[in-house]
Protein backbone atom coordinates (compact mmCIF):
# COMPACT_ATOMS: atom_id res chain seq x y z
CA UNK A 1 -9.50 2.05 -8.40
CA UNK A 2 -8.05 3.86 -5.72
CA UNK A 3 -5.67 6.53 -6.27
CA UNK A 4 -3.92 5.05 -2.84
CA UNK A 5 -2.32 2.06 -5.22
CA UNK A 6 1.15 1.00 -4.18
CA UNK A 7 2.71 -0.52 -7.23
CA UNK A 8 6.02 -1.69 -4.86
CA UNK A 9 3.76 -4.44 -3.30
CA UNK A 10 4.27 -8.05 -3.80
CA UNK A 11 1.76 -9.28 -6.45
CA UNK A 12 0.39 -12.80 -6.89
CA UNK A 13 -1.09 -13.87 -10.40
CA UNK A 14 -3.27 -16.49 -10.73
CA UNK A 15 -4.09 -16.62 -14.99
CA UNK A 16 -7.73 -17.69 -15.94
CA UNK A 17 -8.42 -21.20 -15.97
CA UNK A 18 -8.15 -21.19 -19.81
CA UNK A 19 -4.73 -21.01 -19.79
CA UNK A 20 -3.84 -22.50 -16.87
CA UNK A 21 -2.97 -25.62 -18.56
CA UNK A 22 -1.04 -23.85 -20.89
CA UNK A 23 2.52 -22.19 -19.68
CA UNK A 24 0.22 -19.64 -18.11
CA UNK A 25 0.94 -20.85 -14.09
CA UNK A 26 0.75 -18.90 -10.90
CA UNK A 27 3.53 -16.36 -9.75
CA UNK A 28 4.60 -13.82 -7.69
CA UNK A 29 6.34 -10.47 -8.38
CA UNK A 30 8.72 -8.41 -6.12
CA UNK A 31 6.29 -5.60 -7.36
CA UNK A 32 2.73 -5.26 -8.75
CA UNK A 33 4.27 -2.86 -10.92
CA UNK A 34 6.22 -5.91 -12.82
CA UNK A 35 2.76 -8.25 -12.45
CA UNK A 36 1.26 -5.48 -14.65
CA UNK A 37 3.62 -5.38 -16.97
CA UNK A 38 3.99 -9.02 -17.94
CA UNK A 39 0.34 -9.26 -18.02
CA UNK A 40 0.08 -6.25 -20.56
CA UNK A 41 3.10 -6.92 -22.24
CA UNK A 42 4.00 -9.92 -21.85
CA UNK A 43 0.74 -11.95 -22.56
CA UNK A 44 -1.83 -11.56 -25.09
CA UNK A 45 -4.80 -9.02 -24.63
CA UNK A 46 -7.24 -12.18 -24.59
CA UNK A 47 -4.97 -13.52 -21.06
CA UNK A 48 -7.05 -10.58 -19.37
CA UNK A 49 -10.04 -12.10 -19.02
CA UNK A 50 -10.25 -14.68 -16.12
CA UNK A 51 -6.81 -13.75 -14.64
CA UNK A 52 -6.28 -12.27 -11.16
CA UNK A 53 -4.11 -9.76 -9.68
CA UNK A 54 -3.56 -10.15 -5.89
CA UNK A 55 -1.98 -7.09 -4.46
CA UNK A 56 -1.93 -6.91 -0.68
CA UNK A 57 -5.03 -8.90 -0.20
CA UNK A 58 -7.43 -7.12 -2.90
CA UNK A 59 -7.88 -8.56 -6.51
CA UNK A 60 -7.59 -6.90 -10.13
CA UNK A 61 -9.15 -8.60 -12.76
CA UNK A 62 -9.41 -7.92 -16.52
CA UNK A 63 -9.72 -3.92 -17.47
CA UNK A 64 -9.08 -2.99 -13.37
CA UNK A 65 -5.55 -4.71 -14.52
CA UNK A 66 -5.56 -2.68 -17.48
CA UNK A 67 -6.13 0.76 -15.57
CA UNK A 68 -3.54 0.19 -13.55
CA UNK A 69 -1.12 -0.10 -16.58
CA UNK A 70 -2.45 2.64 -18.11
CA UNK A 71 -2.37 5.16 -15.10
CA UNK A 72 -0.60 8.25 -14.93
CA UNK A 73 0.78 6.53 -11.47
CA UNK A 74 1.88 3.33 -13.21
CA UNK A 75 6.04 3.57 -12.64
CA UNK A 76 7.84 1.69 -14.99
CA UNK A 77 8.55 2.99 -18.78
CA UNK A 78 5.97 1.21 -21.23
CA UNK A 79 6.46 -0.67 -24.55
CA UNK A 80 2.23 -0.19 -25.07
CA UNK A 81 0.77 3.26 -25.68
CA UNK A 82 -1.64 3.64 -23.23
């Protein structure tokens, strides 16, 4: 992951297929910062796996999602220890 992140970005989220037909449904975020923290917090561990970050035209997926929640650069106060 590359240290040059910008967590103020626009994010898109596109959740795995397995939940899709559940409430899981595509959205976009002001920030990626808030993407990443309604997939960590928001969602259970499992929703990882499948889902997509989009953030300025490169994708996250599963523990790259994770890293960016648990990096020193992530901005916003967490409710998870990382």
């Amino acid at each position: 992951m590359s240290a040059r992140f910008d967590y103020n970005c626009p994010a898109e989220l596109f959740p795995s297929r397995r939940y899709a037909k559940s409430l899981a449904r595509y959205r976009r975020f002001p920030s990626a910062a808030e993407a990443v923290r309604y997939i960590i917090e928001d969602q259970p561990e499992s929703w990882l796996v499948g889902s997509t970050l989009d953030v300025d035209g490169a994708r996250y997926e599963g523990k790259a999602i994770r890293a960016l929640y648990d990096s020193e650069t992530y901005p916003l106060e967490r409710k998870i220890a990382a």
